[in-house]
N, C-alpha and C. Protein backbone atom coordinates (compact mmCIF):
# COMPACT_ATOMS: atom_id res chain seq x y z
N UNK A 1 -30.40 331.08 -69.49
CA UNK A 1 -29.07 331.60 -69.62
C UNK A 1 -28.09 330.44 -69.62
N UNK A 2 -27.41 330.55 -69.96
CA UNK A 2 -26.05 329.69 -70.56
C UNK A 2 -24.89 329.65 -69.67
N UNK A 3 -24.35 328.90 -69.23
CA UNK A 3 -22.70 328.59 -68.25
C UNK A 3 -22.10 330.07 -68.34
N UNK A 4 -21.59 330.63 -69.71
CA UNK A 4 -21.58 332.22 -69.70
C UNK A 4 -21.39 333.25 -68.87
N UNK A 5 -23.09 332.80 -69.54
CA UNK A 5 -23.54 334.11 -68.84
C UNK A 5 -23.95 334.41 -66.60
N UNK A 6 -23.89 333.13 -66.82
CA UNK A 6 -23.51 332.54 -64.90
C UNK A 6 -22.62 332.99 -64.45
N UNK A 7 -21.46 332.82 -65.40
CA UNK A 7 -20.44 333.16 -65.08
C UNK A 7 -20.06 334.90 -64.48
N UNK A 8 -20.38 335.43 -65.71
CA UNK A 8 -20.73 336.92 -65.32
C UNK A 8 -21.48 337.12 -64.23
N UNK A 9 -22.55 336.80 -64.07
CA UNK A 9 -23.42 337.86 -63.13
C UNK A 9 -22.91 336.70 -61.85
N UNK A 10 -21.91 336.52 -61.75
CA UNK A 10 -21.47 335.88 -60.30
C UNK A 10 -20.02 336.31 -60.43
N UNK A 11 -20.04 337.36 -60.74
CA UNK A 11 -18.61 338.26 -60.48
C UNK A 11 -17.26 338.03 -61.84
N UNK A 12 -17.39 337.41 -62.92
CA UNK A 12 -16.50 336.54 -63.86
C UNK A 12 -16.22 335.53 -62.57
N UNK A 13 -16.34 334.43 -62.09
CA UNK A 13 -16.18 333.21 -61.65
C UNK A 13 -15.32 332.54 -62.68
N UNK A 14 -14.33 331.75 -62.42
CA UNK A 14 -13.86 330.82 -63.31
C UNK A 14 -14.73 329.85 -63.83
N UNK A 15 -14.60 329.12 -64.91
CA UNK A 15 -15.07 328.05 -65.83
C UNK A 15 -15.31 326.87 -64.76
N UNK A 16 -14.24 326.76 -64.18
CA UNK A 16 -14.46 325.30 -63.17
C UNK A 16 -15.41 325.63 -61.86
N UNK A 17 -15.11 326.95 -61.97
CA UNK A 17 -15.44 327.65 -60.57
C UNK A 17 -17.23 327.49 -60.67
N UNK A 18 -18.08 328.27 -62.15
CA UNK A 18 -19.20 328.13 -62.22
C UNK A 18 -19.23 326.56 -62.37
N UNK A 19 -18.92 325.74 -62.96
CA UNK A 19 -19.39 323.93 -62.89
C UNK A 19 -19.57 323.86 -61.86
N UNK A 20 -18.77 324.27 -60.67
CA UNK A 20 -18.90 323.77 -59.27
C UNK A 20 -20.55 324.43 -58.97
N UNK A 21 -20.80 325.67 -59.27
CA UNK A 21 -22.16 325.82 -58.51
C UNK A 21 -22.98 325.25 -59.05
N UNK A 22 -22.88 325.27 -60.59
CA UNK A 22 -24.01 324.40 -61.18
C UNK A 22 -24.56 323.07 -61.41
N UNK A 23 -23.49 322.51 -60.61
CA UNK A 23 -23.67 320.98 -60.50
C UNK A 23 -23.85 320.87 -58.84
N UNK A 24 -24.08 321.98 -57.91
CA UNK A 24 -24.29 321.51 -56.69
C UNK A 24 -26.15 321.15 -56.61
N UNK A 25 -26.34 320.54 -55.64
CA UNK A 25 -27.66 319.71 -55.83
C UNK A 25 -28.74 320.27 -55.29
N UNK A 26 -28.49 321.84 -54.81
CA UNK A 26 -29.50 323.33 -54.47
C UNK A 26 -29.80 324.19 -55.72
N UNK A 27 -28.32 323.95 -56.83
CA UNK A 27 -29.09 324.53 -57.56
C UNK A 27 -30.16 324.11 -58.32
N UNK A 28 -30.73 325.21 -59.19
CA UNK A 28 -31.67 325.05 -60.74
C UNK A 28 -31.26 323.74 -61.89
N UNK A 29 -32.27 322.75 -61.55
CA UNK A 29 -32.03 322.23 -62.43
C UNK A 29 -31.91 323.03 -63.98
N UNK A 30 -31.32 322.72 -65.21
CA UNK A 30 -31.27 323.29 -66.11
C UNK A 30 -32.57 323.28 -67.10
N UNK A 31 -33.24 324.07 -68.27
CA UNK A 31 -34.35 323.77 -68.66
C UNK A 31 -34.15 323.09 -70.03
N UNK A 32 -32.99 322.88 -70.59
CA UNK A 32 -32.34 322.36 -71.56
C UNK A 32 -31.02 321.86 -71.85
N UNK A 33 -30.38 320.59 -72.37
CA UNK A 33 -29.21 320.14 -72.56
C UNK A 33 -29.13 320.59 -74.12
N UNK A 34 -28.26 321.71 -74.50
CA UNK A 34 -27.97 321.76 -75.92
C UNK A 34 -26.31 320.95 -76.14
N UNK A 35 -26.61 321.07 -77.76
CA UNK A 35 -25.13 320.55 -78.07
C UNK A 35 -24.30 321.58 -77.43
N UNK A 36 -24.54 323.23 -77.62
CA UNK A 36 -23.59 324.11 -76.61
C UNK A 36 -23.30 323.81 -75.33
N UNK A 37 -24.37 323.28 -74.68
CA UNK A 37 -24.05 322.90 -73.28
C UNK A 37 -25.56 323.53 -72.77
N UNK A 38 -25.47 323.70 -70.93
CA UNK A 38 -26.87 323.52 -70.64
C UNK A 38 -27.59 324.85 -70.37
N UNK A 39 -28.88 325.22 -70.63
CA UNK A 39 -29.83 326.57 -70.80
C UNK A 39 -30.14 326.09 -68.95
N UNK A 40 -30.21 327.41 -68.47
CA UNK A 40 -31.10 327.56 -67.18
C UNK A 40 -32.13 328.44 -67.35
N UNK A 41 -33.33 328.72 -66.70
CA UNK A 41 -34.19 329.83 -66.73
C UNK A 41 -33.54 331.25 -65.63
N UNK A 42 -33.28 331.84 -66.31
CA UNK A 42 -32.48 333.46 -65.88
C UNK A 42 -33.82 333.65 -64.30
N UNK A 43 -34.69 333.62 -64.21
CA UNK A 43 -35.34 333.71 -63.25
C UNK A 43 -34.83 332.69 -61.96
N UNK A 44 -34.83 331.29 -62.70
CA UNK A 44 -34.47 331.01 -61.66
C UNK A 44 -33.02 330.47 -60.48
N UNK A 45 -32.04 330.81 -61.94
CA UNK A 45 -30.71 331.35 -61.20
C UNK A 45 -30.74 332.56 -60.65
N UNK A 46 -31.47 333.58 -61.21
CA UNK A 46 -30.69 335.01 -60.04
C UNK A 46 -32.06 334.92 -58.62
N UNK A 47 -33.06 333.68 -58.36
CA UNK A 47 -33.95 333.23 -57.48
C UNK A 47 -32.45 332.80 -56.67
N UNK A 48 -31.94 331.77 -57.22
CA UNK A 48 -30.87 330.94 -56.42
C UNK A 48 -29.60 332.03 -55.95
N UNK A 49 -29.05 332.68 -56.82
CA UNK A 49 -28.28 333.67 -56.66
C UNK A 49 -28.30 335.11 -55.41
N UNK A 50 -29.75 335.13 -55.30
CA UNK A 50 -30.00 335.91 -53.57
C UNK A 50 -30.31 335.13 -53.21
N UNK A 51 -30.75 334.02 -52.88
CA UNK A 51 -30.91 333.23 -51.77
C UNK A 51 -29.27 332.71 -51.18
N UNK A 52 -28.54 332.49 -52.15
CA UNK A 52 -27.40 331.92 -51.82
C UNK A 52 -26.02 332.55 -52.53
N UNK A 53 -25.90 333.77 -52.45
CA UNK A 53 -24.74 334.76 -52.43
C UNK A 53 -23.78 335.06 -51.73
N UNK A 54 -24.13 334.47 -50.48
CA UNK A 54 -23.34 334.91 -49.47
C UNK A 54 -22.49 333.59 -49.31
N UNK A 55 -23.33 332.23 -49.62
CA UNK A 55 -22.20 331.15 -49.56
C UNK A 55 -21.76 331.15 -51.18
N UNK A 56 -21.66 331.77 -52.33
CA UNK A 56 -20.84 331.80 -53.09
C UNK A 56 -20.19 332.57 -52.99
N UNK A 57 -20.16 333.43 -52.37
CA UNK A 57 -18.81 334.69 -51.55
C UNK A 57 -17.92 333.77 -50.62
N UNK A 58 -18.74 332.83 -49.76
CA UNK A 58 -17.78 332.66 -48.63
C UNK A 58 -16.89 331.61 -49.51
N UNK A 59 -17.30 330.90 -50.56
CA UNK A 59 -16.21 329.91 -50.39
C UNK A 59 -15.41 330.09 -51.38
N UNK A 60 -15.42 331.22 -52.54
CA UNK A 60 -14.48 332.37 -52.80
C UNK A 60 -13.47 332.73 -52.42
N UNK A 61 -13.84 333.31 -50.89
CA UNK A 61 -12.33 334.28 -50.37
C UNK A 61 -11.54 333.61 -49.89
């Protein structure tokens, strides 16, 4: 899945807002650098996404 689509299934998050999770150093590395920008495996963001939901809520509100 694509910056996007991250974006969505983490509530619409802002643009800067998803860079911030996806460049923190817990997440999924990515499985591809395209010229669009970078592919993750959908498995293993929504893996990262319940494990760590509750600190992308907390630092949200």
């Amino acid at each position: 899945m694509g910056a996007h689509e991250i974006r969505i299934r983490l509530g619409g998050v802002s643009r800067q807002r998803a860079y911030q999770i996806t460049s923190r150093a817990d997440f999924p590395a990515p499985v591809a650098d395209l010229a669009q920008g970078k592919v993750w495996a959908t498995e293993d963001v929504e893996a990262w996404m319940k494990a760590h939901r509750r600190d992308v809520d907390d630092v949200e509100a």
